[in-house]
PDB file of N, CA and C in Angstrom:
ATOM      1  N   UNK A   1       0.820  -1.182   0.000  1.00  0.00           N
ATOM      2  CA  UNK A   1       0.000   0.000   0.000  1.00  0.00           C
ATOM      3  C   UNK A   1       0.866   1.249   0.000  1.00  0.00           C
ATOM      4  N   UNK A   2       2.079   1.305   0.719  1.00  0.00           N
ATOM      5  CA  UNK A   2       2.485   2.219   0.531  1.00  0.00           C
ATOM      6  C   UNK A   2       3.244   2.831  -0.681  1.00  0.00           C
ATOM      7  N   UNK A   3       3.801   1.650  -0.765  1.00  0.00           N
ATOM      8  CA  UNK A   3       4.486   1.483  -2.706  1.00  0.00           C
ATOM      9  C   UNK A   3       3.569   2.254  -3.496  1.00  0.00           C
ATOM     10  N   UNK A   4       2.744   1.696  -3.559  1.00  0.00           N
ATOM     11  CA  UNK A   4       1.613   2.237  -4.212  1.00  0.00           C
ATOM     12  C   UNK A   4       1.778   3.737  -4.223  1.00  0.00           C
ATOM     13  N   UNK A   5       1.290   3.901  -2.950  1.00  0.00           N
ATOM     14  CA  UNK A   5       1.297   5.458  -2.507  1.00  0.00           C
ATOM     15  C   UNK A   5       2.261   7.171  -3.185  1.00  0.00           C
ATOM     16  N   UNK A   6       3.855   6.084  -2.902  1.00  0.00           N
ATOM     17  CA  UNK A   6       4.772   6.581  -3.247  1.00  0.00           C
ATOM     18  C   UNK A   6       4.863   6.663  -4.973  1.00  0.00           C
ATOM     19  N   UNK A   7       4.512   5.407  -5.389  1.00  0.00           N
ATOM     20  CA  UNK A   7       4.366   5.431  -6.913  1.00  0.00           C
ATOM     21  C   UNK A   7       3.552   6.889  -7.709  1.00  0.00           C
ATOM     22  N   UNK A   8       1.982   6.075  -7.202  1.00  0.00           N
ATOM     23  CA  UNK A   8       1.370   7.423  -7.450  1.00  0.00           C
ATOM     24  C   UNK A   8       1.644   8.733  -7.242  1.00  0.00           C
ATOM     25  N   UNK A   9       2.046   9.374  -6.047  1.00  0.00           N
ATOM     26  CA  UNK A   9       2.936  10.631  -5.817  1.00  0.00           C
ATOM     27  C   UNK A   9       4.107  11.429  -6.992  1.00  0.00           C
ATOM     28  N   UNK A  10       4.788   9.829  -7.041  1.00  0.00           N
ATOM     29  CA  UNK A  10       5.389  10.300  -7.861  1.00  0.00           C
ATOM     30  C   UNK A  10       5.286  10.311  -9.598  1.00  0.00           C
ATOM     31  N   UNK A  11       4.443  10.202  -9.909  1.00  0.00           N
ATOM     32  CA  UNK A  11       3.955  10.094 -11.342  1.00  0.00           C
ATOM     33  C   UNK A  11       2.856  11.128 -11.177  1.00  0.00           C
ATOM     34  N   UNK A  12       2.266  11.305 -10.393  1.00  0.00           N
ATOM     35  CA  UNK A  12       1.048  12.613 -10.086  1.00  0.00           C
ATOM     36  C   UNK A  12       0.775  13.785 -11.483  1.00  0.00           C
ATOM     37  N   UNK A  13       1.984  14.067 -11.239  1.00  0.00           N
ATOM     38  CA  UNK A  13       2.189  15.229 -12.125  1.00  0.00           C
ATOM     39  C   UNK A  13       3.286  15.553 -13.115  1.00  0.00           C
ATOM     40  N   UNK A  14       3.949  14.181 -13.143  1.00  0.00           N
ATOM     41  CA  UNK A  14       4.882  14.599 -14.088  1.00  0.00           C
ATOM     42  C   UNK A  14       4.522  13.625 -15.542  1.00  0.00           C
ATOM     43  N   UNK A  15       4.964  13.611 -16.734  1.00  0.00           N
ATOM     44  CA  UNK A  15       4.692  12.356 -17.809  1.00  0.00           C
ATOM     45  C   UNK A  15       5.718  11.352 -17.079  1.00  0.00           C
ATOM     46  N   UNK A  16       4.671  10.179 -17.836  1.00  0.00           N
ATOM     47  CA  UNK A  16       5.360   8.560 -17.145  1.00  0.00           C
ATOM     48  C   UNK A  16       6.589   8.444 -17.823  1.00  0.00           C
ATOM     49  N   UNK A  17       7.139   7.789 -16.865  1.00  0.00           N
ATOM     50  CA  UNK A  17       8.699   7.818 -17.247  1.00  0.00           C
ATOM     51  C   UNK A  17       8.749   6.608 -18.228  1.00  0.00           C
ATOM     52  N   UNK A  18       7.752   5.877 -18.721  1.00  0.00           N
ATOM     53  CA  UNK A  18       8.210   4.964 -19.748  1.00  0.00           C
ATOM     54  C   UNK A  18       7.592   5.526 -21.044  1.00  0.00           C
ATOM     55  N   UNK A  19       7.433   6.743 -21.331  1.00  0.00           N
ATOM     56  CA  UNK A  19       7.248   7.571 -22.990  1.00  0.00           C
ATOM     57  C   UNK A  19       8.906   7.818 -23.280  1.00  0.00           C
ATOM     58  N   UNK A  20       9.704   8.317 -22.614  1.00  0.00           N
ATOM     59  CA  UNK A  20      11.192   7.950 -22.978  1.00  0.00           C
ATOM     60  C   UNK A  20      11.224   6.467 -23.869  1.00  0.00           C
ATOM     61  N   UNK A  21      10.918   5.843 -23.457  1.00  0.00           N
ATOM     62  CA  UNK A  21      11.379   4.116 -23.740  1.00  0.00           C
ATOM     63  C   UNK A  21      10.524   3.748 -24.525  1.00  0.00           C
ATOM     64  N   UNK A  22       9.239   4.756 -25.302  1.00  0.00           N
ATOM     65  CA  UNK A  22       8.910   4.313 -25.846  1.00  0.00           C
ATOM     66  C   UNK A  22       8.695   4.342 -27.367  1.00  0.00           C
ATOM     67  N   UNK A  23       9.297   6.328 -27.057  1.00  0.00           N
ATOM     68  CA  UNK A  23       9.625   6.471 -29.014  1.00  0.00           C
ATOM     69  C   UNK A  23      10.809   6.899 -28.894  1.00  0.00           C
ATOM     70  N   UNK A  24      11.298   6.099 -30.177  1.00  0.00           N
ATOM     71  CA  UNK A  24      12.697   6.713 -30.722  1.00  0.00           C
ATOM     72  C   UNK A  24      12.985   7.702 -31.380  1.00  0.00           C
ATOM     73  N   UNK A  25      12.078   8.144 -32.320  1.00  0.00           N
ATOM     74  CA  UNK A  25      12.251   9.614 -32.946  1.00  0.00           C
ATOM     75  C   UNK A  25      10.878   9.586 -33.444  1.00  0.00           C
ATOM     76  N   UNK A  26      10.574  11.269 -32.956  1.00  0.00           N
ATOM     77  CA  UNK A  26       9.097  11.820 -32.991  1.00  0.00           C
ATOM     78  C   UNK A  26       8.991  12.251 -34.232  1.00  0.00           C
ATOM     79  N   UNK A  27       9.858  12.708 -35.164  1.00  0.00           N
ATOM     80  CA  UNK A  27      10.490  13.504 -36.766  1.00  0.00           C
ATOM     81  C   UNK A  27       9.595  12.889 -37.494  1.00  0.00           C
ATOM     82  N   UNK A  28       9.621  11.358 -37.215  1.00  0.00           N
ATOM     83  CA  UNK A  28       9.236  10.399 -38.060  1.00  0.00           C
ATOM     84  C   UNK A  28       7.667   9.660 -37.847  1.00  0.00           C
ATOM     85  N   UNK A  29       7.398  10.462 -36.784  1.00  0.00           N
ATOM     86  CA  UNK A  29       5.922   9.973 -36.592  1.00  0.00           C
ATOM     87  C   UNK A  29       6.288   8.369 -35.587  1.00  0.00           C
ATOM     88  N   UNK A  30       4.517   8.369 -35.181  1.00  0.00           N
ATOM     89  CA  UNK A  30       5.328   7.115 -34.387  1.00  0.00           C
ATOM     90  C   UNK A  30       4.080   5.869 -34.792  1.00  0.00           C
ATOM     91  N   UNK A  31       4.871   4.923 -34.916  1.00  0.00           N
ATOM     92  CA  UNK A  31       4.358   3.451 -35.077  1.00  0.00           C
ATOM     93  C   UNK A  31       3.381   2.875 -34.429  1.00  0.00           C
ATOM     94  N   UNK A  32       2.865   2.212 -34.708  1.00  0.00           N
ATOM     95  CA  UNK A  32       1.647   1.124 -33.674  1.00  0.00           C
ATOM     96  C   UNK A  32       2.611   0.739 -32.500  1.00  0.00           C
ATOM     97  N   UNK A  33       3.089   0.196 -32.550  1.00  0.00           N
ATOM     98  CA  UNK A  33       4.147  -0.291 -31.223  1.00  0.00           C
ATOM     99  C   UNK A  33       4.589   1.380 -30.055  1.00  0.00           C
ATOM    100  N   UNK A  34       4.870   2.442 -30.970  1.00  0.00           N
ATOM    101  CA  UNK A  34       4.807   3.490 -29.531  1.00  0.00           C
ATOM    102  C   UNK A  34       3.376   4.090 -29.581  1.00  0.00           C
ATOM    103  N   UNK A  35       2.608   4.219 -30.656  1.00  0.00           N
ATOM    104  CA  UNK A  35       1.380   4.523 -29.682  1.00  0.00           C
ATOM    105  C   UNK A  35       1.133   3.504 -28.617  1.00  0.00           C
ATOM    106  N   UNK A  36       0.887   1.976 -29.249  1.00  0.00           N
ATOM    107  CA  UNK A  36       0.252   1.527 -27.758  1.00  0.00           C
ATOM    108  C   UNK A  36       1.478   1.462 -26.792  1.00  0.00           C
ATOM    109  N   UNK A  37       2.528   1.803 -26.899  1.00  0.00           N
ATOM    110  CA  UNK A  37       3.247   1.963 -25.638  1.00  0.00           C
ATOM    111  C   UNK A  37       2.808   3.293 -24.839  1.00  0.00           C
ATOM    112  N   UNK A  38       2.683   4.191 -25.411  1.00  0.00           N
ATOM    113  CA  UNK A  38       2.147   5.513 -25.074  1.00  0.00           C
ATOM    114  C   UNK A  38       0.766   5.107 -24.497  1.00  0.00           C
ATOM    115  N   UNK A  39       0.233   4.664 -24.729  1.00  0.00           N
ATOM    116  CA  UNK A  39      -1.355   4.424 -24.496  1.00  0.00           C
ATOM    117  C   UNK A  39      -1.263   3.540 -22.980  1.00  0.00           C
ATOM    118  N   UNK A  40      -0.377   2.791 -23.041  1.00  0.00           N
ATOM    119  CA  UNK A  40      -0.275   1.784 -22.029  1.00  0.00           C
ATOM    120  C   UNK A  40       0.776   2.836 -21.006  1.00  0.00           C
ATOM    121  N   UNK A  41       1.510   3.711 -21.026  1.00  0.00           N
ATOM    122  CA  UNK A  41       2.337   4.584 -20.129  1.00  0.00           C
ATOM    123  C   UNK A  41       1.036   5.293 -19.547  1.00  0.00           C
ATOM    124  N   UNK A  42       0.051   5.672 -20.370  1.00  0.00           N
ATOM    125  CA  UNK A  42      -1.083   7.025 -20.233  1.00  0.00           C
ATOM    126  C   UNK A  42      -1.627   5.852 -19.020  1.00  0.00           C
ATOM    127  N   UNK A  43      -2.109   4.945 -19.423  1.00  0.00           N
ATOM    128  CA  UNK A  43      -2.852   4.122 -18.757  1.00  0.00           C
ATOM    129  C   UNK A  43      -2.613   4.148 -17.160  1.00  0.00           C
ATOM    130  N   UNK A  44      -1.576   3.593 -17.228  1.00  0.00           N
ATOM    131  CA  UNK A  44      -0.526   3.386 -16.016  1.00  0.00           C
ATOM    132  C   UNK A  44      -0.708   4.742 -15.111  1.00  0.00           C
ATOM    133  N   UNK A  45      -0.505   5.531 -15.720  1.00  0.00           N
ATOM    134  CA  UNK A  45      -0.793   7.495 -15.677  1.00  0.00           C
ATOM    135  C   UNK A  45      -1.761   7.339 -14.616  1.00  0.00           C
ATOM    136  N   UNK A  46      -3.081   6.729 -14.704  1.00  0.00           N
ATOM    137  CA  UNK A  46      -4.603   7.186 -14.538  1.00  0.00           C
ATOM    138  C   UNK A  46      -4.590   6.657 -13.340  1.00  0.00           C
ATOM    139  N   UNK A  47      -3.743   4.937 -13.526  1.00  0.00           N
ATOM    140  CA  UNK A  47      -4.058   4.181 -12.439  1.00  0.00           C
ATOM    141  C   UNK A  47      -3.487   4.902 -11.347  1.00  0.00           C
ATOM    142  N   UNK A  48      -2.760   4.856 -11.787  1.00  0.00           N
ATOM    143  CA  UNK A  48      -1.407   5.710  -9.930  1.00  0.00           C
ATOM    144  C   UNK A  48      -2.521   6.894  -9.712  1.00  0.00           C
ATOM    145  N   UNK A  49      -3.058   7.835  -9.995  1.00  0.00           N
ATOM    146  CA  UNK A  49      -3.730   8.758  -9.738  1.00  0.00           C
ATOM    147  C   UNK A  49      -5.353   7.772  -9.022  1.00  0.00           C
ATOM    148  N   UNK A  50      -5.787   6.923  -9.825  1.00  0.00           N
ATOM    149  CA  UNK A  50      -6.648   6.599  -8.640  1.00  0.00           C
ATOM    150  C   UNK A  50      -6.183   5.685  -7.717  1.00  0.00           C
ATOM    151  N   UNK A  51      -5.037   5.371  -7.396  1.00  0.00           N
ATOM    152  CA  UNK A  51      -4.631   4.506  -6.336  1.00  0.00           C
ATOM    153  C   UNK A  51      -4.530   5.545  -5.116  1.00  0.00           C
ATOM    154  N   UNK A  52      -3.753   6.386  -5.615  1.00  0.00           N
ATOM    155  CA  UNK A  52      -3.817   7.956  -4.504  1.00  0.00           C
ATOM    156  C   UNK A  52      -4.894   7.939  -3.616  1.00  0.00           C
ATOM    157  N   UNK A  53      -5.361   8.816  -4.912  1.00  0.00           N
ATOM    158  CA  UNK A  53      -7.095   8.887  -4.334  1.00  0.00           C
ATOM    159  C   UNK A  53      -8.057   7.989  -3.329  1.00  0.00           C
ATOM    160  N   UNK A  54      -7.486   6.887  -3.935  1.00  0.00           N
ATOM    161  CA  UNK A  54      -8.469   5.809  -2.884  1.00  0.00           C
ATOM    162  C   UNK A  54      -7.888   5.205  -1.717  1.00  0.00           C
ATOM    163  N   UNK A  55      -5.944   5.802  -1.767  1.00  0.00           N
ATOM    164  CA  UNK A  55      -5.412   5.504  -0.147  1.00  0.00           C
ATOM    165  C   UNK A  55      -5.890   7.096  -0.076  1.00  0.00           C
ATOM    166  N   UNK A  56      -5.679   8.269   0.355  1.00  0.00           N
ATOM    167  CA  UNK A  56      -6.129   9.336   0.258  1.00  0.00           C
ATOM    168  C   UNK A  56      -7.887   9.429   1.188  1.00  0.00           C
ATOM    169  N   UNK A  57      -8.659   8.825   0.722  1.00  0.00           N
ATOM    170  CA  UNK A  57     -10.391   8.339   0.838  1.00  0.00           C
ATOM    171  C   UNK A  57      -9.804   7.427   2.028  1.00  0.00           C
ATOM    172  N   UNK A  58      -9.266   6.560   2.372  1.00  0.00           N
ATOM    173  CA  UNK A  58      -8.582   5.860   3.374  1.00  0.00           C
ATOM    174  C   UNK A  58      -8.655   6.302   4.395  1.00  0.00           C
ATOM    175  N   UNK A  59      -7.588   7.043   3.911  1.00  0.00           N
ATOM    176  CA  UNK A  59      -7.051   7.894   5.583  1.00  0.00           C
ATOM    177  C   UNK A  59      -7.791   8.945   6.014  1.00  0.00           C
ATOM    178  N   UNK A  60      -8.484   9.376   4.862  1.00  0.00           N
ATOM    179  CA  UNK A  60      -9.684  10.139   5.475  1.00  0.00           C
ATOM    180  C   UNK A  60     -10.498   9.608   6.212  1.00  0.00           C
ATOM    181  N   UNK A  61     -11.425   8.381   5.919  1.00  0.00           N
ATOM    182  CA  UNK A  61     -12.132   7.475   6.732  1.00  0.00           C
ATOM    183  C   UNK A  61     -11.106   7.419   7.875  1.00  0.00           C
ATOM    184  N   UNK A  62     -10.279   6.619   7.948  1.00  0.00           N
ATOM    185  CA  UNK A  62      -9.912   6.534   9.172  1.00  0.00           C
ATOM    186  C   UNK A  62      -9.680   7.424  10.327  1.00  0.00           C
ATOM    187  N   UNK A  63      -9.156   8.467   9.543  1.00  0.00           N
ATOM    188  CA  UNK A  63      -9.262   9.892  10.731  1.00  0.00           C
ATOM    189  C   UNK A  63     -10.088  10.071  11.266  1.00  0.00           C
ATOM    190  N   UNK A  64     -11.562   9.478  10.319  1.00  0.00           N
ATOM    191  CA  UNK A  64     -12.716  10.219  10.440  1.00  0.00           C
ATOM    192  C   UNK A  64     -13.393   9.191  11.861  1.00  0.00           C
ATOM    193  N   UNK A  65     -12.773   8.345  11.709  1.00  0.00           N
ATOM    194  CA  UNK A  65     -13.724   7.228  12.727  1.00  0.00           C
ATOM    195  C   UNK A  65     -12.439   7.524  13.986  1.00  0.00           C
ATOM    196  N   UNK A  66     -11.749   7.546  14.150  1.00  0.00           N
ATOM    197  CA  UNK A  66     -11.003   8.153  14.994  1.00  0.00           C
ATOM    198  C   UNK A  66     -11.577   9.359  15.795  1.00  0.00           C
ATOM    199  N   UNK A  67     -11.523  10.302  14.962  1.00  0.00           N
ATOM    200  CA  UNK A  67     -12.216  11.572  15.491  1.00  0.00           C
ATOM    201  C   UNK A  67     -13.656  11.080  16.279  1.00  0.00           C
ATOM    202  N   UNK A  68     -14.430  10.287  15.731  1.00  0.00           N
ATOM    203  CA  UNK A  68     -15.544  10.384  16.169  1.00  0.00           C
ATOM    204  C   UNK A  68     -15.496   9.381  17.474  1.00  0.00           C
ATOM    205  N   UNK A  69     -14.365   8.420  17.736  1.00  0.00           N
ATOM    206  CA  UNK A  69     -14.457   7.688  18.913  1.00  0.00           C
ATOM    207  C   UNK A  69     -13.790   8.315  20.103  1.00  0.00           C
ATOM    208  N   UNK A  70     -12.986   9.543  19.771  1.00  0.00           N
ATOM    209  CA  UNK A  70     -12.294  10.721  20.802  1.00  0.00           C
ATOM    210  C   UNK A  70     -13.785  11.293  21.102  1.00  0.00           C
ATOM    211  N   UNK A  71     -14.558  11.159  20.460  1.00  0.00           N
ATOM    212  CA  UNK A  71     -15.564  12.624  20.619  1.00  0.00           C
ATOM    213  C   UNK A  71     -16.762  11.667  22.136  1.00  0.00           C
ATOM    214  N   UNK A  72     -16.914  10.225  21.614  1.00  0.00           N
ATOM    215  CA  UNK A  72     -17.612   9.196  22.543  1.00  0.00           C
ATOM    216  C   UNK A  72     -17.003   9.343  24.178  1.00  0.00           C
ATOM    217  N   UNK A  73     -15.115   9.505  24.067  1.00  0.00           N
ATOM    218  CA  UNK A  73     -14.830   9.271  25.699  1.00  0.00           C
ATOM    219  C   UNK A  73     -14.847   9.980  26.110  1.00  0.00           C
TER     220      UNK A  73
END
């Protein structure tokens, strides 16, 4: 989970680091093989952003039930 965490963080906002690796020269237009590499980097993109989000929704819940069992004693 935390992997995760850190992953997503770090891909958040920057392009995925596997569009490097995936065209060799842009001059020339790019092939079926780097679009769907591109497509599959984008992909990857979306996931880390909702993995965030849903540890993110997490720890919110949990704060949240926390808070409310301080509020019971």
């Amino acid at each position: 989970r935390i992997a995760a965490k850190r992953k997503a963080e770090a891909e958040m906002h920057t392009i995925p680091h596997c569009f490097d690796q995936c065209v060799t020269d842009v001059y020339q237009g790019l092939n079926s093989v780097e679009k769907n590499c591109m497509r599959d980097c984008y992909f990857k993109k979306l996931s880390s952003q909702d993995d965030l989000i849903v540890y993110l929704m997490q720890r919110q819940a949990i704060e949240t039930v926390k808070e409310a069992k301080e509020r019971l004693v």
